[in-house]
N, C-alpha and C. Protein backbone atom coordinates (compact mmCIF):
# COMPACT_ATOMS: atom_id res chain seq x y z
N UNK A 1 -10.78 35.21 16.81
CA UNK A 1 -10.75 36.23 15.77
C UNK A 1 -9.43 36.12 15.00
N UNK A 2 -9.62 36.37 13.67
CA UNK A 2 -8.73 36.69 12.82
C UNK A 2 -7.15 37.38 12.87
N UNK A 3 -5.99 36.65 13.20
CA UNK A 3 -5.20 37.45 13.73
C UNK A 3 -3.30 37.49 12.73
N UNK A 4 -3.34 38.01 11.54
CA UNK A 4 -2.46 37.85 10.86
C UNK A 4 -1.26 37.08 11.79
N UNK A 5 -0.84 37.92 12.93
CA UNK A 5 0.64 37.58 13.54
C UNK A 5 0.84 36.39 14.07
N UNK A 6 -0.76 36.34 14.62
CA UNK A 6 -0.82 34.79 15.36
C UNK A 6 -0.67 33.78 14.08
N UNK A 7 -1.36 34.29 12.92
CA UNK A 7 -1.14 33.15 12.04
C UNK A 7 0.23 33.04 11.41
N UNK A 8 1.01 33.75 11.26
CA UNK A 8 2.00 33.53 11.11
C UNK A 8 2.80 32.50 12.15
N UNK A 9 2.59 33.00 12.93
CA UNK A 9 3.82 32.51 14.15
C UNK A 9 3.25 31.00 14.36
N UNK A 10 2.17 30.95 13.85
CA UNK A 10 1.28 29.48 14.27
C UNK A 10 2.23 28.24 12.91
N UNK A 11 2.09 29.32 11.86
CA UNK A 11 2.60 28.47 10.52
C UNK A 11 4.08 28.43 10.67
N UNK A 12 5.15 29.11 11.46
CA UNK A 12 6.22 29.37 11.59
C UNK A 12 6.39 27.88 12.37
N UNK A 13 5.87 27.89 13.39
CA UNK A 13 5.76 26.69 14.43
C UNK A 13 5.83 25.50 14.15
N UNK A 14 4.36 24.87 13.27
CA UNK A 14 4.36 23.71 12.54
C UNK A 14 5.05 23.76 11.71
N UNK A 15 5.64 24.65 10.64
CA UNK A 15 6.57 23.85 9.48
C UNK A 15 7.53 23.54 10.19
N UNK A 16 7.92 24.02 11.57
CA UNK A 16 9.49 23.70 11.75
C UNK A 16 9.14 22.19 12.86
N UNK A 17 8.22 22.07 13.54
CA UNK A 17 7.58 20.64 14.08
C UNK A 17 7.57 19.61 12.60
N UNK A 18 6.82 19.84 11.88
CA UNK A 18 6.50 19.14 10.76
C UNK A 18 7.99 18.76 10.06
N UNK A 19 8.47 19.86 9.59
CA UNK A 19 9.67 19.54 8.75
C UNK A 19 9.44 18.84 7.94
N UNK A 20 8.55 19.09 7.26
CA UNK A 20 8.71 18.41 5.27
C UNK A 20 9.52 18.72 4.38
N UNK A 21 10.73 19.27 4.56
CA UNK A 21 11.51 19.45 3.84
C UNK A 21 12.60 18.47 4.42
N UNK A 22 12.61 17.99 5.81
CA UNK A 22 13.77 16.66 6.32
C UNK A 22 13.40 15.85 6.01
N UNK A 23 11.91 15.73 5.60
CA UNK A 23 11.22 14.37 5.39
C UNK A 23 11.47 13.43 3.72
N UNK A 24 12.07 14.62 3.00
CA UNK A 24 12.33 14.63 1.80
C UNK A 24 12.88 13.16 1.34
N UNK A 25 13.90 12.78 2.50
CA UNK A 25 14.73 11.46 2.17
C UNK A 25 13.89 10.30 2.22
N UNK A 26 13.07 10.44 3.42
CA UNK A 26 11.69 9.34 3.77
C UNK A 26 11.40 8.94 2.74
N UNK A 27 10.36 9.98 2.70
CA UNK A 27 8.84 10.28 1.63
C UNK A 27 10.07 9.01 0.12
N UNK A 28 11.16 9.56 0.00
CA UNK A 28 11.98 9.20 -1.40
C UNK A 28 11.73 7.82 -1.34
N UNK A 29 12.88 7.47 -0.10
CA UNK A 29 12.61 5.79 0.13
C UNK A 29 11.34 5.41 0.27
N UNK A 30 10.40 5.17 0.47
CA UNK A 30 8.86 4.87 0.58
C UNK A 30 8.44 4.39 -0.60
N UNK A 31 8.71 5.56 -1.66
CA UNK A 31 8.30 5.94 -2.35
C UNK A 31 8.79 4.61 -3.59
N UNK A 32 10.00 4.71 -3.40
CA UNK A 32 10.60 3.75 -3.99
C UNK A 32 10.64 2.04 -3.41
N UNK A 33 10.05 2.15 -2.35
CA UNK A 33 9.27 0.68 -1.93
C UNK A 33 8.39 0.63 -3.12
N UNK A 34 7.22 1.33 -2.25
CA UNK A 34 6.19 1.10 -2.97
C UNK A 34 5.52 1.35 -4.42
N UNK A 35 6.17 2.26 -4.93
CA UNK A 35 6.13 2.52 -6.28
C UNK A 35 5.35 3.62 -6.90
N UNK A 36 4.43 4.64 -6.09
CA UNK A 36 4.06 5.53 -6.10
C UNK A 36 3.34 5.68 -4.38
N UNK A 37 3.85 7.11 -4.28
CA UNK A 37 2.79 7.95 -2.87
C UNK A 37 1.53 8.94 -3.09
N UNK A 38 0.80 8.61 -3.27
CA UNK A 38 -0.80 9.60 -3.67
C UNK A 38 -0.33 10.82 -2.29
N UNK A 39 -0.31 11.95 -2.97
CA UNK A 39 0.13 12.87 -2.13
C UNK A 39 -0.90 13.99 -1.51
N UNK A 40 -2.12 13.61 -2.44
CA UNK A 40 -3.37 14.02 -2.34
C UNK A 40 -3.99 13.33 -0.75
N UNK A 41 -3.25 12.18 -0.61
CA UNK A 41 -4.19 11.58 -0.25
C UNK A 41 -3.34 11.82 1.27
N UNK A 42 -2.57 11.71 1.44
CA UNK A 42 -1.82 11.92 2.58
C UNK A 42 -1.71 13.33 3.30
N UNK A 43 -1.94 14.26 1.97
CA UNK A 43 -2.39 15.08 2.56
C UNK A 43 -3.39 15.35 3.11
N UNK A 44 -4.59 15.20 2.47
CA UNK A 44 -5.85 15.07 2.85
C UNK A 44 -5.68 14.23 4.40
N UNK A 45 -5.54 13.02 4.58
CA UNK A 45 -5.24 12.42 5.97
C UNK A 45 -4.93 13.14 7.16
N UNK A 46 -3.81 13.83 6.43
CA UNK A 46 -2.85 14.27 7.68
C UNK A 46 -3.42 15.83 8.36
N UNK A 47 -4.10 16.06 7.18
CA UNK A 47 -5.08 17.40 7.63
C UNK A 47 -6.25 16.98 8.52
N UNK A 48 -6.67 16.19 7.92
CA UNK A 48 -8.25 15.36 8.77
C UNK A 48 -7.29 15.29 10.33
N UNK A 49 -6.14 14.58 10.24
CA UNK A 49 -5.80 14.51 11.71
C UNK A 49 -5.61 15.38 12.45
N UNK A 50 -4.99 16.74 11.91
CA UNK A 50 -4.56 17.43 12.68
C UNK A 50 -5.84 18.36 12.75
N UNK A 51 -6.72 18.67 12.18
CA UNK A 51 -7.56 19.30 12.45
C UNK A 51 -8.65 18.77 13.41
N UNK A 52 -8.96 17.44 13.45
CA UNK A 52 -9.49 16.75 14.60
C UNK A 52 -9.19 16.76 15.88
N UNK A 53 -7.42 16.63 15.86
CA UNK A 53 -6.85 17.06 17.22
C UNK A 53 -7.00 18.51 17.83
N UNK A 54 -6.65 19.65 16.87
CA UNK A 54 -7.34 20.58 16.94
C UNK A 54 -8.74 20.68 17.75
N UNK A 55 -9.43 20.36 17.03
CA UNK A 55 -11.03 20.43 17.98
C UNK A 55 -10.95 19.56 18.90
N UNK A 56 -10.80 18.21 19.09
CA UNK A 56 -10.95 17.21 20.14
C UNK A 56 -9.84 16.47 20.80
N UNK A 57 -8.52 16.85 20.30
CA UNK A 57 -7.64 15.88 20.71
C UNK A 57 -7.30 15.35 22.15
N UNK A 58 -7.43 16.07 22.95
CA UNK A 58 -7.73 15.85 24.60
C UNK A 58 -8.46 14.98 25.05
N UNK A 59 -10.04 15.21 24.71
CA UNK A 59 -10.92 14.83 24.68
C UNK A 59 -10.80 13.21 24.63
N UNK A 60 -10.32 13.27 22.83
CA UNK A 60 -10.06 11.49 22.26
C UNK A 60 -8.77 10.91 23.46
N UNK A 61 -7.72 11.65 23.38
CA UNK A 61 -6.84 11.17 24.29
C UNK A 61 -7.36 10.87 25.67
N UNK A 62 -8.04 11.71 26.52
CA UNK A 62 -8.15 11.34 27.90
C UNK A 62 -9.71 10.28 27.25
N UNK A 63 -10.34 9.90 26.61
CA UNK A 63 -11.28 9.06 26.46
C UNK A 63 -10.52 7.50 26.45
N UNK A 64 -9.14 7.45 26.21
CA UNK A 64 -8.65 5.75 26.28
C UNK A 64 -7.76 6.00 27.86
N UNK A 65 -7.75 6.85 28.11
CA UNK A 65 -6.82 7.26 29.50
C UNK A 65 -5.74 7.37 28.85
N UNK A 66 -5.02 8.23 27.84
CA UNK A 66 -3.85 8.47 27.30
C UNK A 66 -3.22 10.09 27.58
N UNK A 67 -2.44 10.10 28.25
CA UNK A 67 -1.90 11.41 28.31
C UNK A 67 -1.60 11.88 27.21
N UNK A 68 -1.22 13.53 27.11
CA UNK A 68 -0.68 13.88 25.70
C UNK A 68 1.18 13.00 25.75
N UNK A 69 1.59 13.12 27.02
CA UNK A 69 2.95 12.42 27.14
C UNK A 69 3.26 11.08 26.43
N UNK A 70 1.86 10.19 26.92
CA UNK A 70 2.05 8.59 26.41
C UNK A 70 1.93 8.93 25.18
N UNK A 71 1.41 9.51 24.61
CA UNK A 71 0.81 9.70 22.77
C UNK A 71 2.20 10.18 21.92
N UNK A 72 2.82 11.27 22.99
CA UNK A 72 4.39 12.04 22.68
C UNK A 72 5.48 10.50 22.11
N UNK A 73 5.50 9.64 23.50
CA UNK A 73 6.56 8.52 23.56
C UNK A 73 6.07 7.03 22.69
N UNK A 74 4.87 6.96 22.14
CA UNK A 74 4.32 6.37 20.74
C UNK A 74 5.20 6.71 19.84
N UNK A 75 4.39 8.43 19.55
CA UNK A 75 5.05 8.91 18.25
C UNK A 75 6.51 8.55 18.02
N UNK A 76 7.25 8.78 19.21
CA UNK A 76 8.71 9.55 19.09
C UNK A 76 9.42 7.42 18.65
N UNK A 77 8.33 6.36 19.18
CA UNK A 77 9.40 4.90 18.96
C UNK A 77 9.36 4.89 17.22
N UNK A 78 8.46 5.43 16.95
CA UNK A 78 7.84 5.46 15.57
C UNK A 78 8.58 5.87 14.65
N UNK A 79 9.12 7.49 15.21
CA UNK A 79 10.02 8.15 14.60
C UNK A 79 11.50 7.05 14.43
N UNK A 80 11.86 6.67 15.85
CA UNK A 80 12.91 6.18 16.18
C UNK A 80 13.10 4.85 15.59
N UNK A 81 12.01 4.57 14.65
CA UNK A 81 12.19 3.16 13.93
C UNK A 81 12.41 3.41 12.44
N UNK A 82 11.65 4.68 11.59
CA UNK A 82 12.33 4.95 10.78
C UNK A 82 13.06 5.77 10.59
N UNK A 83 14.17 6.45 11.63
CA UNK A 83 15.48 7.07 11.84
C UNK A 83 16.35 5.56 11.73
N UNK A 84 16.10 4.45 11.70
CA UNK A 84 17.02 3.72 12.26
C UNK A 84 16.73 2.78 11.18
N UNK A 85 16.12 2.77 10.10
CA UNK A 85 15.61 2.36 8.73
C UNK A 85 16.71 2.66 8.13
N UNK A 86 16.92 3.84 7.91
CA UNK A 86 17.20 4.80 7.36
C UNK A 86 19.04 5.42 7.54
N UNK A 87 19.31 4.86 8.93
CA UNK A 87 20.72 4.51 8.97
C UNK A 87 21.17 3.12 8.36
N UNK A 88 20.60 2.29 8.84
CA UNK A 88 21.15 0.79 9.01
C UNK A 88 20.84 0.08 7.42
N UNK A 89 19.69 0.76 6.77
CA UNK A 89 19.38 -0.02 5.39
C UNK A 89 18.68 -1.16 5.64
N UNK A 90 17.85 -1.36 6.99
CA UNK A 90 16.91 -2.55 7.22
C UNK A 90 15.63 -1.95 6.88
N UNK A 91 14.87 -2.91 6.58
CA UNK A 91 13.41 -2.27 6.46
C UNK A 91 12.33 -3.33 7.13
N UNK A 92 11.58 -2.06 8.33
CA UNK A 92 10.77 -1.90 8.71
C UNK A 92 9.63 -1.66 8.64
N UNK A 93 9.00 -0.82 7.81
CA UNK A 93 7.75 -0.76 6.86
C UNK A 93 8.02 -1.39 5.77
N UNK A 94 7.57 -2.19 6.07
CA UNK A 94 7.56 -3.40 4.46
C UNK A 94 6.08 -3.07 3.78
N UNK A 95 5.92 -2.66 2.82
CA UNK A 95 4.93 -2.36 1.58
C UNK A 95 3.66 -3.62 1.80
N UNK A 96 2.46 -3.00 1.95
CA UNK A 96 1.75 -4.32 1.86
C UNK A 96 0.92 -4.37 0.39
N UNK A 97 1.34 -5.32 -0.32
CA UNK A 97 0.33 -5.12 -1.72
C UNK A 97 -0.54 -5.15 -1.66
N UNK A 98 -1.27 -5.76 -0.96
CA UNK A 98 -2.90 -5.86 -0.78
C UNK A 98 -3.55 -4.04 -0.62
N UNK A 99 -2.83 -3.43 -0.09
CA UNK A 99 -3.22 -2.25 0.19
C UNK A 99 -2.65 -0.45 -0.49
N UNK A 100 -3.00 -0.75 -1.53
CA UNK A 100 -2.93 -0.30 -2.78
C UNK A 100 -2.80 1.70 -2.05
N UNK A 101 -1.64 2.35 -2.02
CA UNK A 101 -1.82 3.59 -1.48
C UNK A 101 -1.71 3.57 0.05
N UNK A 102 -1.65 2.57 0.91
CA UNK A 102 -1.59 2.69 2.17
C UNK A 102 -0.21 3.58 2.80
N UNK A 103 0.88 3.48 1.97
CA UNK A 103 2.17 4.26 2.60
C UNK A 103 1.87 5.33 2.03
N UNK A 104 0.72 6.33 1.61
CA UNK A 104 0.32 7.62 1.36
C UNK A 104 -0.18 8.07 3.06
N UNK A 105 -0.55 6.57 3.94
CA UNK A 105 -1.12 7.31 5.33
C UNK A 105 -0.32 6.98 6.31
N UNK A 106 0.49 5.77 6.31
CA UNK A 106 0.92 5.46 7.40
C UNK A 106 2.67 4.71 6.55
N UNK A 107 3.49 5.24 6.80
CA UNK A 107 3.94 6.38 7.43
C UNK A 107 3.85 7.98 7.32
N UNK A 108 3.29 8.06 6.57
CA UNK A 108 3.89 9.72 5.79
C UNK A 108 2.70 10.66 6.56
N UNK A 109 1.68 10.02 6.01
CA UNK A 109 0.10 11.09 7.00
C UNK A 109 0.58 11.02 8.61
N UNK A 110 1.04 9.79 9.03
CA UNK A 110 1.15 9.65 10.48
C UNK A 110 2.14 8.63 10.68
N UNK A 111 3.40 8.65 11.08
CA UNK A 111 3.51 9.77 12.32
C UNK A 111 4.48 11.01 11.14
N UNK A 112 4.83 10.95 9.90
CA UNK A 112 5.64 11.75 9.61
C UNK A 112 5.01 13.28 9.34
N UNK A 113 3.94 13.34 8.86
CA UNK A 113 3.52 15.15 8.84
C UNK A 113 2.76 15.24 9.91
N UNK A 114 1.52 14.15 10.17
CA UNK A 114 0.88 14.51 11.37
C UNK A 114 1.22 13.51 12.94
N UNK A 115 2.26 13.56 12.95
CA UNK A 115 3.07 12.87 13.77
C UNK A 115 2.76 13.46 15.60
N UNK A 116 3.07 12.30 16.58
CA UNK A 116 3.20 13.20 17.87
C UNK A 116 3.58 14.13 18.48
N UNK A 117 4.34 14.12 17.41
CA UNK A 117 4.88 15.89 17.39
C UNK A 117 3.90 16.97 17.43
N UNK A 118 3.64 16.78 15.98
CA UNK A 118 3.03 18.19 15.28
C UNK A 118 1.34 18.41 16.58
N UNK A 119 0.93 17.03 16.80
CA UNK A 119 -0.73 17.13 17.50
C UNK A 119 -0.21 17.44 18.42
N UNK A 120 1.06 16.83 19.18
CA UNK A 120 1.31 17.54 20.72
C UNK A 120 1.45 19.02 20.75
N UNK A 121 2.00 19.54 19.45
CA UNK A 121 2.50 21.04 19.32
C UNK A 121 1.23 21.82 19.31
N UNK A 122 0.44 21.10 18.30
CA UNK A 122 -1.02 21.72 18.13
C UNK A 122 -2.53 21.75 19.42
N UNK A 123 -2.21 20.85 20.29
CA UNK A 123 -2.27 20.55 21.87
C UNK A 123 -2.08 22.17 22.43
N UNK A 124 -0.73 22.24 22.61
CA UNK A 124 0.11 23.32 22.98
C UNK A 124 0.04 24.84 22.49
N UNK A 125 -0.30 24.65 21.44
CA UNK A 125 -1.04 26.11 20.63
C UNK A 125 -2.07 26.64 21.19
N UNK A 126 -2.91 25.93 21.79
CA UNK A 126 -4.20 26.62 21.79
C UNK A 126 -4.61 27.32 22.98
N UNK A 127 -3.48 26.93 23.70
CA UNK A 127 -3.22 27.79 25.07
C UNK A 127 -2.95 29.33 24.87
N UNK A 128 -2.14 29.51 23.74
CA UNK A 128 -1.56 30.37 23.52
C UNK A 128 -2.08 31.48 22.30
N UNK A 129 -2.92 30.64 21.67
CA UNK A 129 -3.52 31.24 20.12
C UNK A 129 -4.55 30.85 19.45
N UNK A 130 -5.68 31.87 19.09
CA UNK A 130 -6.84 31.78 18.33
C UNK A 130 -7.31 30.37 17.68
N UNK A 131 -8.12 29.67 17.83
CA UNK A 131 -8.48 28.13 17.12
C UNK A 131 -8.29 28.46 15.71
N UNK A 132 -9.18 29.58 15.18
CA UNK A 132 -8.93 29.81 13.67
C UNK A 132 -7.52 30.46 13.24
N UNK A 133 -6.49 30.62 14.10
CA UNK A 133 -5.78 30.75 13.73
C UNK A 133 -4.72 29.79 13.48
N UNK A 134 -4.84 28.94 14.70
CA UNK A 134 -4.19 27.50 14.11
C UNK A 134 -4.77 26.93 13.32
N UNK A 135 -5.89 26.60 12.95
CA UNK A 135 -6.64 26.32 11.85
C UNK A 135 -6.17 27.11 10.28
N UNK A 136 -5.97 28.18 10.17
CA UNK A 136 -4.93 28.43 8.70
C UNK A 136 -3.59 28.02 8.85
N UNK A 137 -3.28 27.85 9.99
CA UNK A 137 -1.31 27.97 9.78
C UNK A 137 -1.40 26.03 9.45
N UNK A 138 -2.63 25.48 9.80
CA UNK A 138 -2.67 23.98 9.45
C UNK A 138 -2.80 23.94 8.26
N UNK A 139 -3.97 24.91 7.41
CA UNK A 139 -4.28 24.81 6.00
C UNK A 139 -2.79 25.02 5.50
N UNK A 140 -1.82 26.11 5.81
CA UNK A 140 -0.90 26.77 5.25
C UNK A 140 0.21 25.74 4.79
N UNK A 141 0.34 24.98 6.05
CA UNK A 141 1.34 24.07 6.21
C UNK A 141 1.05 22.87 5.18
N UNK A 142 -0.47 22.63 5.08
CA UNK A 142 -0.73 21.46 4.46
C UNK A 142 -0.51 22.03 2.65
N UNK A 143 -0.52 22.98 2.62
CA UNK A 143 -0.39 23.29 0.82
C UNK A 143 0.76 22.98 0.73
N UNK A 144 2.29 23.77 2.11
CA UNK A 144 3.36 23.18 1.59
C UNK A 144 3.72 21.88 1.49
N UNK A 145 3.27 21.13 2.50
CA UNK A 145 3.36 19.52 2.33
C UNK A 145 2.85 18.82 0.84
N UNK A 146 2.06 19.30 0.66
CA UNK A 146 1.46 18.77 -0.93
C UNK A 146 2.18 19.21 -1.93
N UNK A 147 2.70 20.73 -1.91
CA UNK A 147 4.24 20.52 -2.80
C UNK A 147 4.86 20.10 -2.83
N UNK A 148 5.45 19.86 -1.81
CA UNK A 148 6.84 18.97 -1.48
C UNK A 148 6.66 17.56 -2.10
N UNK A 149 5.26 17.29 -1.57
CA UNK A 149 5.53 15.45 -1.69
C UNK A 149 5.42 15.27 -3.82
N UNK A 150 4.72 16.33 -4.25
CA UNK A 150 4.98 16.43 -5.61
C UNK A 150 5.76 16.86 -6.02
N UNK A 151 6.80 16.95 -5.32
CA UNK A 151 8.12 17.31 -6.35
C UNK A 151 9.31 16.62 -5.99
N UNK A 152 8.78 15.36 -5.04
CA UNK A 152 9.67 14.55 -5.05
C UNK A 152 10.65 13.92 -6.06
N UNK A 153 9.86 13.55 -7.40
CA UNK A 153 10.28 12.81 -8.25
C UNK A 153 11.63 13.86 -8.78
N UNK A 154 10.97 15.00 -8.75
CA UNK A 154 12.29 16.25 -9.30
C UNK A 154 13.27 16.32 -8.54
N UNK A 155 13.20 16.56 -7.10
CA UNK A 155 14.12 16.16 -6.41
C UNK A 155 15.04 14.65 -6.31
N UNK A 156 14.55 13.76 -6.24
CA UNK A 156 14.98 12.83 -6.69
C UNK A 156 15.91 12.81 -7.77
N UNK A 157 15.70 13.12 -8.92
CA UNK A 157 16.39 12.94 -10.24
C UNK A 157 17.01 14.24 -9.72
N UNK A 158 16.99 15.15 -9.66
CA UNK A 158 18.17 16.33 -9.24
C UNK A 158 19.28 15.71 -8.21
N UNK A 159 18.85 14.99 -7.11
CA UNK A 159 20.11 14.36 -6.12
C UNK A 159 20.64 13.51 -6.52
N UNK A 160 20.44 12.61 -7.34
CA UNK A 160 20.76 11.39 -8.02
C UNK A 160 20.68 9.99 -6.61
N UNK A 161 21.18 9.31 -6.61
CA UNK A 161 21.31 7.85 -5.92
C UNK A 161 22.04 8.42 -4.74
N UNK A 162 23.60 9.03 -4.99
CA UNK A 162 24.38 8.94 -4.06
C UNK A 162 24.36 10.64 -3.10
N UNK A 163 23.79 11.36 -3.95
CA UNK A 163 23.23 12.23 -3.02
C UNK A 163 21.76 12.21 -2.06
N UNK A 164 20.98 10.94 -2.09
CA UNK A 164 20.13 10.71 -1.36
C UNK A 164 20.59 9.68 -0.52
N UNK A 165 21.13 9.10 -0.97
CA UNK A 165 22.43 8.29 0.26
C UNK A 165 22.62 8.70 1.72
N UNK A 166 23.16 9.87 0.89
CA UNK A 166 24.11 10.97 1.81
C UNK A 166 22.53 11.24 2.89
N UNK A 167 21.87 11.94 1.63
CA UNK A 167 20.83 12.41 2.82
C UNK A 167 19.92 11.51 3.64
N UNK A 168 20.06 10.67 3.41
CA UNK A 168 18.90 9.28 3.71
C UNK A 168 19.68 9.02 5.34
N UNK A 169 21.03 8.94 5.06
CA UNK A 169 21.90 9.05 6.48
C UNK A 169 21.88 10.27 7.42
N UNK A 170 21.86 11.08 6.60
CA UNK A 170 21.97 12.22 7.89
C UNK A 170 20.73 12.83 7.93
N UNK A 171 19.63 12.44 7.48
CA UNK A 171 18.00 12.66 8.75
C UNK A 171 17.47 11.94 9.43
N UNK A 172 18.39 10.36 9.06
CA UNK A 172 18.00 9.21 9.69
C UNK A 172 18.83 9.40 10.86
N UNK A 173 19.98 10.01 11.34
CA UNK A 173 20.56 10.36 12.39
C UNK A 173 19.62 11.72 13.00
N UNK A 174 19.11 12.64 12.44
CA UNK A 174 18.85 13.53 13.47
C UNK A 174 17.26 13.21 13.67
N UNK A 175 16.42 12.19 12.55
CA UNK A 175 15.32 11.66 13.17
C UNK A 175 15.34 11.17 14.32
N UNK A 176 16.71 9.96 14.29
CA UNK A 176 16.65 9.34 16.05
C UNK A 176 17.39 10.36 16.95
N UNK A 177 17.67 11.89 16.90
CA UNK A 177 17.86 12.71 17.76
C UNK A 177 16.69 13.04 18.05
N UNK A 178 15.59 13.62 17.21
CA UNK A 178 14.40 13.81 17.42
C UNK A 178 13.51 12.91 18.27
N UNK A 179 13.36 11.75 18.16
CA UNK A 179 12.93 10.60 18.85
C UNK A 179 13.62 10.74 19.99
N UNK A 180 14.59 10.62 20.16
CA UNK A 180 15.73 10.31 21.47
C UNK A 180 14.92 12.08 22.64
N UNK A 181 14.99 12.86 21.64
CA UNK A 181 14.21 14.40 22.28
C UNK A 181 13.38 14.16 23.04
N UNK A 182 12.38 13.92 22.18
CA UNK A 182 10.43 13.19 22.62
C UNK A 182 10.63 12.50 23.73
N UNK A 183 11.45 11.55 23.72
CA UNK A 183 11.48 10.29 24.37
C UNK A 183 11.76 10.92 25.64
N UNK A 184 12.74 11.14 25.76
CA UNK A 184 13.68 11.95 26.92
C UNK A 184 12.45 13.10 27.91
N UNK A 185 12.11 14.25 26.79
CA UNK A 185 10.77 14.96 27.66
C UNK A 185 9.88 14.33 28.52
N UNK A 186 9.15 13.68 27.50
CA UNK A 186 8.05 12.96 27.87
C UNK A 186 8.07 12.14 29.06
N UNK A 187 9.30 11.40 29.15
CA UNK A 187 9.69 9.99 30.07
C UNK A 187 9.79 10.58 32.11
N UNK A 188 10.04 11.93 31.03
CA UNK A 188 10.58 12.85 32.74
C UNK A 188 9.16 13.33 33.36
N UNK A 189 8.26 12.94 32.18
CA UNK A 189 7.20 13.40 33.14
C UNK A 189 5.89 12.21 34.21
N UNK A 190 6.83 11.02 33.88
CA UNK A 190 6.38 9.67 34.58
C UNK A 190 7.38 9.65 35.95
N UNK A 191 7.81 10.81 36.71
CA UNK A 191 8.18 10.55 37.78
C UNK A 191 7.28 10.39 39.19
């Protein structure tokens, strides 16, 4: 049932798992690989995912024998490869031309909005709170993600070069804190 508080606290949850507003520096560089990000489309993705996990994610996971843990320490090398992009100025997702829109899903749909994070978090919700209620705080989250990734270009030209510099370094450091997090939880639970 319908539960304003739960939905709040549900949307409170994922934006701060999600963090599309740290992702800002990513989404930039990507963006500027590849030369445009369909934001429609990543959104759309990243909703299909998380709402799938939502209904079945257990299910799909224990169907390959994957814990939610192993799925956690995926996500988190993932993270920890473009945290480390993103310090060092190497690149790791290299743009494939053949595939016209593909960095609209992978990285940005997965692992960056619908990342091991956010499905492990959304895993973890439902213990605690209404399906349809995580189900709006997903819709909620996904409208802000679709702003964001359209107003990149504004942001962009507002930071200029050397203020995305700046920032390109310091989320690429607390991405591989984030990773280093995941990693660390998860690992403790293979004793």
């Amino acid at each position: 049932m319908f539960d304003l508080k739960e939905t709040l606290s549900v949307t409170l949850i994922l934006f701060s798992v999600i963090d599309i507003l740290g992702s800002i520096p990513i989404v930039i560089n990507l963006r500027q690989k590849v030369g445009h990000i369909q934001s429609e489309k990543a959104t759309l993705a990243a909703g299909v995912l998380m709402i799938l996990f939502l209904l079945i994610g257990k299910s799909i996971l224990s169907l390959f024998g994957i814990g939610v843990e192993d799925f956690a320490i995926a996500g988190a090398l993932i993270i920890f490869a473009l945290g480390a992009e993103m310090i060092l100025g190497i690149e790791l997702f290299k743009p494939d031309p053949d595939a016209s829109g593909s960095a609209s899903i992978v990285p940005i749909a997965f692992p960056l909005i619908a990342g091991a994070g956010t499905l492990t978090t959304i895993l973890t919700l439902k213990a605690e709170f209404a399906q349809v209620n995580i189900a709006i705080g997903i819709v909620i989250n996904l409208i802000i993600v679709y702003v964001v990734l359209k107003s990149t270009n504004w942001l962009e030209r507002k930071l200029g070069k050397t203020g995305l510099d700046v920032l390109r370094r310091i989320f690429g450091i607390i991405l591989l804190s984030i990773a280093i997090k995941i990693f660390k939880t998860n690992l403790g639970t293979f004793s």
